[in-house]
PDB file of N, CA and C in Angstrom:
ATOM      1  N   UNK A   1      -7.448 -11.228   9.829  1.00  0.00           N
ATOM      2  CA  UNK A   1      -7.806 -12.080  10.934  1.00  0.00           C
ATOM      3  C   UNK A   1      -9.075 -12.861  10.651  1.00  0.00           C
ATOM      4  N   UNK A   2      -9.812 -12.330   9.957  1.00  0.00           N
ATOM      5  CA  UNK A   2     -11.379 -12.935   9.369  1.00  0.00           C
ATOM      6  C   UNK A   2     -11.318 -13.377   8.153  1.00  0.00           C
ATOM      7  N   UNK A   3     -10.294 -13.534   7.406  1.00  0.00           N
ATOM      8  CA  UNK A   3     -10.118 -13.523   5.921  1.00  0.00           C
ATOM      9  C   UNK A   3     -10.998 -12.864   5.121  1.00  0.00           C
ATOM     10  N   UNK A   4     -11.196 -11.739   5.392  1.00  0.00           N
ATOM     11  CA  UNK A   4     -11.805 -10.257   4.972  1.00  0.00           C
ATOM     12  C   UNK A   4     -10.699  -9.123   4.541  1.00  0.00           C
ATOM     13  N   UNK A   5     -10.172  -9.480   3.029  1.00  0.00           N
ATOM     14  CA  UNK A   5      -9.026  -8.845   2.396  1.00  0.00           C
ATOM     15  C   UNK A   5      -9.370  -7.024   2.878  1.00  0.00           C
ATOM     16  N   UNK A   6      -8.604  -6.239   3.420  1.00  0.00           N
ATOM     17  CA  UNK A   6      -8.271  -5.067   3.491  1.00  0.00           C
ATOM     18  C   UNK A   6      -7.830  -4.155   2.366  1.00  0.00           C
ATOM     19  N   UNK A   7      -8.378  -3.041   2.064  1.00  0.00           N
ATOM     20  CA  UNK A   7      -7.918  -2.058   0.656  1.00  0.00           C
ATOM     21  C   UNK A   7      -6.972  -0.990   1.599  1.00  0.00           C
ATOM     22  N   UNK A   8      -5.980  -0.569   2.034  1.00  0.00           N
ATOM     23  CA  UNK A   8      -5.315   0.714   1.759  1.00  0.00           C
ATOM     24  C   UNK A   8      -6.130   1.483   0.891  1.00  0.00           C
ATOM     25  N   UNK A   9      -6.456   2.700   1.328  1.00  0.00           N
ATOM     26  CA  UNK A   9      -6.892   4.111   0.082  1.00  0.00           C
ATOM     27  C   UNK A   9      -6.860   5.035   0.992  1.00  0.00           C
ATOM     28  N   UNK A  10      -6.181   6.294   0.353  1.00  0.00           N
ATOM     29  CA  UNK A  10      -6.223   7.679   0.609  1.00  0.00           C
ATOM     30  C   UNK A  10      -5.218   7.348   1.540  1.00  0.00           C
ATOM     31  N   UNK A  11      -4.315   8.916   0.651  1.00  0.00           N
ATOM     32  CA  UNK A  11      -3.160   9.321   1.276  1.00  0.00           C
ATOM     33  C   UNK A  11      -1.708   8.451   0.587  1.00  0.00           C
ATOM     34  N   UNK A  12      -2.190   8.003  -0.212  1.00  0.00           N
ATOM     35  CA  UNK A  12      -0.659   6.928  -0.932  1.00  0.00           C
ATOM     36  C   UNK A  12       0.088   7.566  -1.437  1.00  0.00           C
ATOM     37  N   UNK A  13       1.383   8.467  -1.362  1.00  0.00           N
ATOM     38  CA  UNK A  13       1.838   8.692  -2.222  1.00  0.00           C
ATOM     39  C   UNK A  13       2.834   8.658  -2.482  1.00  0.00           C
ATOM     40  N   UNK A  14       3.828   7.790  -1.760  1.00  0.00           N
ATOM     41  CA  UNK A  14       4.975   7.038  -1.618  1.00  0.00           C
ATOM     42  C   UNK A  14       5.105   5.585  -1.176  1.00  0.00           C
ATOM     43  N   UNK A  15       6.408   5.067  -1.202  1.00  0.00           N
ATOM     44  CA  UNK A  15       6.336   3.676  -1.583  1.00  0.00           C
ATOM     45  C   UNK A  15       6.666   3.263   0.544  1.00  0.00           C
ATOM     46  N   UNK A  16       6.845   4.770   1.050  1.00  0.00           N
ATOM     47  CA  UNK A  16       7.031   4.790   2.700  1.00  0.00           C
ATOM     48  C   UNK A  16       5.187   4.537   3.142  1.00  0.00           C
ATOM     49  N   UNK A  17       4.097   5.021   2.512  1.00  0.00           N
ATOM     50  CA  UNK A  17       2.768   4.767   2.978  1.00  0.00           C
ATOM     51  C   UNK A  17       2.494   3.554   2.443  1.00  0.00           C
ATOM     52  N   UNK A  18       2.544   3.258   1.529  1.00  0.00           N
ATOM     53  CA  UNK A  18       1.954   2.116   0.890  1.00  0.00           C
ATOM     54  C   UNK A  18       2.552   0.886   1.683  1.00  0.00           C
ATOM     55  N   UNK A  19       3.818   0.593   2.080  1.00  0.00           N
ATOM     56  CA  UNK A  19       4.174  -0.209   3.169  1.00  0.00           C
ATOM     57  C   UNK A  19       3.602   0.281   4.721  1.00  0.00           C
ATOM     58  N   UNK A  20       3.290   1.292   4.954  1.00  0.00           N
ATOM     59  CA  UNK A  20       2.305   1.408   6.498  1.00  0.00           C
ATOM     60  C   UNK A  20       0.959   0.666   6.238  1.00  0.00           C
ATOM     61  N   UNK A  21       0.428   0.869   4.869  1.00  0.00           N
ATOM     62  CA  UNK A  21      -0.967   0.381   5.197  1.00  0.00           C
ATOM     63  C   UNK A  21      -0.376  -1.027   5.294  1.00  0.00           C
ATOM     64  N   UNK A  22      -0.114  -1.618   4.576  1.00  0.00           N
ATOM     65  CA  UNK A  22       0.543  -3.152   4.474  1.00  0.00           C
ATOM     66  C   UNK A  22       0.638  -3.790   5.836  1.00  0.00           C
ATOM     67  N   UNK A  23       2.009  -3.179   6.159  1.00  0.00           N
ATOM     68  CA  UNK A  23       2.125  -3.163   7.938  1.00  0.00           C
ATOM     69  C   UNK A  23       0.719  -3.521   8.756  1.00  0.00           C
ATOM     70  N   UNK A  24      -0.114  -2.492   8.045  1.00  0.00           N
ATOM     71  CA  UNK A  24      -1.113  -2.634   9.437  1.00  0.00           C
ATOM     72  C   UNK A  24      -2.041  -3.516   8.982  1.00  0.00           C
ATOM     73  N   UNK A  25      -1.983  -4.102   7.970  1.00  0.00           N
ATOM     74  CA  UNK A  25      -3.229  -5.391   7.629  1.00  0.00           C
ATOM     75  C   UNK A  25      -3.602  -5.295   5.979  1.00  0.00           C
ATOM     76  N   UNK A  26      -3.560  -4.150   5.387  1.00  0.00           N
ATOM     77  CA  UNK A  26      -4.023  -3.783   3.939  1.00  0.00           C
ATOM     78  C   UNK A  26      -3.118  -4.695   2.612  1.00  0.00           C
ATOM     79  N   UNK A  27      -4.173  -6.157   2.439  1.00  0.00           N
ATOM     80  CA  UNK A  27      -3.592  -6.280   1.071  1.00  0.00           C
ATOM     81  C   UNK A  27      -3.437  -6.283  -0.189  1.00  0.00           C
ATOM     82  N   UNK A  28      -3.663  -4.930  -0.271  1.00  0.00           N
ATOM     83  CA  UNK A  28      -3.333  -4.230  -1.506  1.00  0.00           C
ATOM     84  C   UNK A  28      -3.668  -2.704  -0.875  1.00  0.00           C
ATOM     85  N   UNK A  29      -2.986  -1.900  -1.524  1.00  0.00           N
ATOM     86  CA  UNK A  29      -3.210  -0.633  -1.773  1.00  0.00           C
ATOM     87  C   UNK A  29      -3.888   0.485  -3.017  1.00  0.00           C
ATOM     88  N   UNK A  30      -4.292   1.073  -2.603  1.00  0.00           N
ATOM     89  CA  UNK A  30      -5.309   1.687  -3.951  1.00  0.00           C
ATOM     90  C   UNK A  30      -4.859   3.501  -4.040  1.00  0.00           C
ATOM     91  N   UNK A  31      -4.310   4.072  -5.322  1.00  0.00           N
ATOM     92  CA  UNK A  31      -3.451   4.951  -5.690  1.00  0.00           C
ATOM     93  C   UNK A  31      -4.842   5.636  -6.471  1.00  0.00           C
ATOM     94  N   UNK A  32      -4.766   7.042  -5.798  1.00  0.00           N
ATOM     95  CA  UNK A  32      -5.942   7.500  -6.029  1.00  0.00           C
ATOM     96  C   UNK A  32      -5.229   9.414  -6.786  1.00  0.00           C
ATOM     97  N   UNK A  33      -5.809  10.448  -6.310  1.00  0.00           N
ATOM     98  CA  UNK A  33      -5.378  11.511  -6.712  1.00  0.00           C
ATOM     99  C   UNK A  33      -3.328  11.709  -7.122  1.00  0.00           C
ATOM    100  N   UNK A  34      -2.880  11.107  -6.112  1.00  0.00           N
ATOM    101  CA  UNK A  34      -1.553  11.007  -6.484  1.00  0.00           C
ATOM    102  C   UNK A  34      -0.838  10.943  -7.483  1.00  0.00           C
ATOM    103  N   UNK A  35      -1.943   9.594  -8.631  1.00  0.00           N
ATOM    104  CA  UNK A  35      -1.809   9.356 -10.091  1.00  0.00           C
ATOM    105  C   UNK A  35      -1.422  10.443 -10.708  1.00  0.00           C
ATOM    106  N   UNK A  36      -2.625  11.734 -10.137  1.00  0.00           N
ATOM    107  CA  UNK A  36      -2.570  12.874 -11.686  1.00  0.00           C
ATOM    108  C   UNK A  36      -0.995  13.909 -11.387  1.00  0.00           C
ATOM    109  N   UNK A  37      -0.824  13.652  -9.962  1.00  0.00           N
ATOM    110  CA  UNK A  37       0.889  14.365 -10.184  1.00  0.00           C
ATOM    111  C   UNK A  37       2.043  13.658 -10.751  1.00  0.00           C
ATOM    112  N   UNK A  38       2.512  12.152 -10.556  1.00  0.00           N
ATOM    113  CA  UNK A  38       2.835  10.958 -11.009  1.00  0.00           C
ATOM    114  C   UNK A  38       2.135  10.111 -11.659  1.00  0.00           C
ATOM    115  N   UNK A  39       2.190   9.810 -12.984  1.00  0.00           N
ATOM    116  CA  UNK A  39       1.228   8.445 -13.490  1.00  0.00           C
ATOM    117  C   UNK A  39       1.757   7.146 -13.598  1.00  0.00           C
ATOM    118  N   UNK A  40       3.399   7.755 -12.987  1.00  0.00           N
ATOM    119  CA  UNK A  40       4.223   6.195 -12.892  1.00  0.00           C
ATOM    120  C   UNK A  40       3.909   5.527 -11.698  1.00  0.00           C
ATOM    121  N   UNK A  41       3.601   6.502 -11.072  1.00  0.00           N
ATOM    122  CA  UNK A  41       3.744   5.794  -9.306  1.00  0.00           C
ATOM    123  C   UNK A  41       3.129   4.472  -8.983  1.00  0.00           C
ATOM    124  N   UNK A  42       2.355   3.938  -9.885  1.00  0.00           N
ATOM    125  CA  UNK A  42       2.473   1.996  -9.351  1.00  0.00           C
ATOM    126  C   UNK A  42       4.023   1.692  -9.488  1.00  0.00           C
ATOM    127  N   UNK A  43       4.570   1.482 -10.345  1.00  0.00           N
ATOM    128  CA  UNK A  43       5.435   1.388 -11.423  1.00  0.00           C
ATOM    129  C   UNK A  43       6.597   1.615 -10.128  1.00  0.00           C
ATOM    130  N   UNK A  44       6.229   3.044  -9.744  1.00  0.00           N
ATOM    131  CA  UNK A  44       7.772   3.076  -8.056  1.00  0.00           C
ATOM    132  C   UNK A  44       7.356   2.297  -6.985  1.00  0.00           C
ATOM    133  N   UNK A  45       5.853   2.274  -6.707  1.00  0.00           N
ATOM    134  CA  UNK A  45       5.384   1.855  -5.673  1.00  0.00           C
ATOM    135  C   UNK A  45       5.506   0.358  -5.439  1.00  0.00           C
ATOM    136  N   UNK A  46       5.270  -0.288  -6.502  1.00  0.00           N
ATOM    137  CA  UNK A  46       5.513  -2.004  -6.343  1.00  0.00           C
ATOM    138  C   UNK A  46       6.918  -1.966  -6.981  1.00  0.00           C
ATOM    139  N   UNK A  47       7.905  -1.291  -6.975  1.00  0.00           N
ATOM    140  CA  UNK A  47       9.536  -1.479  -7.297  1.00  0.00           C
ATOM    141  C   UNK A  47       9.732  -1.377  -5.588  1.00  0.00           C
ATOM    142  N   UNK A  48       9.899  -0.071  -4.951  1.00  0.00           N
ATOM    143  CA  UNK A  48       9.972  -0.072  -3.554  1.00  0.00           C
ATOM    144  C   UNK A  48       9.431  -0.874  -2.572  1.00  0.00           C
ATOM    145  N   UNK A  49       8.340  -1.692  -3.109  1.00  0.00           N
ATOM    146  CA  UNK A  49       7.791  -2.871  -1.902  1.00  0.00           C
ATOM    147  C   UNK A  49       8.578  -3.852  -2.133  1.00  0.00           C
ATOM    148  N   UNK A  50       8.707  -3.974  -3.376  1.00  0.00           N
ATOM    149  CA  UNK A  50       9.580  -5.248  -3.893  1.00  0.00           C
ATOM    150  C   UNK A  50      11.283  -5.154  -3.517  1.00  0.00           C
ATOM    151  N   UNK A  51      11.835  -4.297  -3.331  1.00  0.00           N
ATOM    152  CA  UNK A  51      12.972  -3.744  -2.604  1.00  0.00           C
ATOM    153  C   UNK A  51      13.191  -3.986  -1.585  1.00  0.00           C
ATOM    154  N   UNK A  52      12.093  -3.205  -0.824  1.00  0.00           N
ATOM    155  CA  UNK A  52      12.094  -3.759   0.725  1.00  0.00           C
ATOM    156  C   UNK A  52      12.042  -4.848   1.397  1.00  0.00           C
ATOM    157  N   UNK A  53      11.284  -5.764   0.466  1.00  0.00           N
ATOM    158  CA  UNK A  53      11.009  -6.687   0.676  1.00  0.00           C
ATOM    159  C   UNK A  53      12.382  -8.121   0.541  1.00  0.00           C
ATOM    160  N   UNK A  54      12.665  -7.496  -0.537  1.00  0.00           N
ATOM    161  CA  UNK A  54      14.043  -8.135  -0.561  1.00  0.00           C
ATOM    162  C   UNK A  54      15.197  -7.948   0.048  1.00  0.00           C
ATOM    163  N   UNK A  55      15.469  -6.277   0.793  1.00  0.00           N
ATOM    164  CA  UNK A  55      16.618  -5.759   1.858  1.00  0.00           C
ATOM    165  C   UNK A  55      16.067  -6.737   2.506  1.00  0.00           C
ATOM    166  N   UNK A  56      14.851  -6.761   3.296  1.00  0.00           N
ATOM    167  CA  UNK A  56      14.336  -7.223   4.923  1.00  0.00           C
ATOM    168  C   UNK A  56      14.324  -8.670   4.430  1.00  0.00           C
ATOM    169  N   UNK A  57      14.455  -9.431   3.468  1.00  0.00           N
ATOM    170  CA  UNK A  57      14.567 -11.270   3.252  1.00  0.00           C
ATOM    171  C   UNK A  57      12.875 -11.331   3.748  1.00  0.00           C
ATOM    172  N   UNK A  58      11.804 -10.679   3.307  1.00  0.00           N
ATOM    173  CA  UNK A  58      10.314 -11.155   3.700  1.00  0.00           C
ATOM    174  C   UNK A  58       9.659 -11.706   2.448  1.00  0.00           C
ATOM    175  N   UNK A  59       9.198 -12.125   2.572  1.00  0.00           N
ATOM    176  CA  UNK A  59       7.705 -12.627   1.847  1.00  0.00           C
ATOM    177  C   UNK A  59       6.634 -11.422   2.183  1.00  0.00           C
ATOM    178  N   UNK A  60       5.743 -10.982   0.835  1.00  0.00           N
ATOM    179  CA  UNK A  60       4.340 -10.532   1.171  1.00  0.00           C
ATOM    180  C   UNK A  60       3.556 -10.426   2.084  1.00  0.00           C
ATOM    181  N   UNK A  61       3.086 -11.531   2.342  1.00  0.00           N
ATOM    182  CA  UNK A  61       2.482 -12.604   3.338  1.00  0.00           C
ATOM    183  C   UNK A  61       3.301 -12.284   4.934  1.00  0.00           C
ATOM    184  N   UNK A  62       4.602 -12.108   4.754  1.00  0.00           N
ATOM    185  CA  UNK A  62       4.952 -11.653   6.211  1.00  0.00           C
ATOM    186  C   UNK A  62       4.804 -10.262   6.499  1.00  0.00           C
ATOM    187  N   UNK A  63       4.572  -9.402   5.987  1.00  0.00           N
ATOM    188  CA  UNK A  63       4.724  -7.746   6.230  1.00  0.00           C
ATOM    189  C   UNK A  63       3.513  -7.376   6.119  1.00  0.00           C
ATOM    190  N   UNK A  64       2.426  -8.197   5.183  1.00  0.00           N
ATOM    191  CA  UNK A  64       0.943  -8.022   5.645  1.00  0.00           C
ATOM    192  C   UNK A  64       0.153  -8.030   7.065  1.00  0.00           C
ATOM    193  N   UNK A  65       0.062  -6.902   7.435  1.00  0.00           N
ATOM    194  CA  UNK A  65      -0.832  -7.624   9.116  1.00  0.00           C
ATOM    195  C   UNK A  65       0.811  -7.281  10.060  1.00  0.00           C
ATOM    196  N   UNK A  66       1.760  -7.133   9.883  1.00  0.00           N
ATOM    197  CA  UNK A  66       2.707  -7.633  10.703  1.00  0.00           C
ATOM    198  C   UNK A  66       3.012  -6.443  12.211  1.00  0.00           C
ATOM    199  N   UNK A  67       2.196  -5.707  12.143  1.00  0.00           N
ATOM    200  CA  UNK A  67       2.210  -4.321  12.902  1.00  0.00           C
ATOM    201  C   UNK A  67       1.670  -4.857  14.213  1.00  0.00           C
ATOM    202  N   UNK A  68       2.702  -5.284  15.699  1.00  0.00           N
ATOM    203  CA  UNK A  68       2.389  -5.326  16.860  1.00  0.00           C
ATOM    204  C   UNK A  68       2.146  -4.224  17.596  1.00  0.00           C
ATOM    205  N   UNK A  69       0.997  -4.475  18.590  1.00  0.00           N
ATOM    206  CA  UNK A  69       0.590  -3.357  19.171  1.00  0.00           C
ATOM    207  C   UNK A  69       0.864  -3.422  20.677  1.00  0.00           C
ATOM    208  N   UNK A  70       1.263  -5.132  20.767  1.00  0.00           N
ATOM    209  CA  UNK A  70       1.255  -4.912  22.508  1.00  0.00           C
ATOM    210  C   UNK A  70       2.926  -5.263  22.769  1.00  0.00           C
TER     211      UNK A  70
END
């Protein structure tokens, strides 16, 4: 809303969180302890955004921020 880019961190460890932070304004997400159980998990994580993104016909830019509250 301020053009003050948002980080997602803590708690990522599926490609189901990494689209909540998104949802709620975060653009980009940041993959922290998760790494040392998975070291692929960017690798699933931007395959599954990119998935979704293509089931739902969105753009980036639309699923960023896109979380209504009222």
């Amino acid at each position: 809303k301020h053009g003050v880019p948002m980080i997602g961190q803590g708690g990522i460890p599926t490609v189901e969180d990494a689209l909540e932070f998104m949802i709620a304004g975060a653009t980009t997400v940041g993959l922290g302890t998760a790494l040392f159980y998975d070291p692929l998990l960017c690798r699933k994580i931007n395959a599954g955004v990119a998935d979704y993104l293509e089931t739902h016909k969105l753009r980036i830019t639309e699923l960023v921020g896109s979380l209504r509250t009222d």
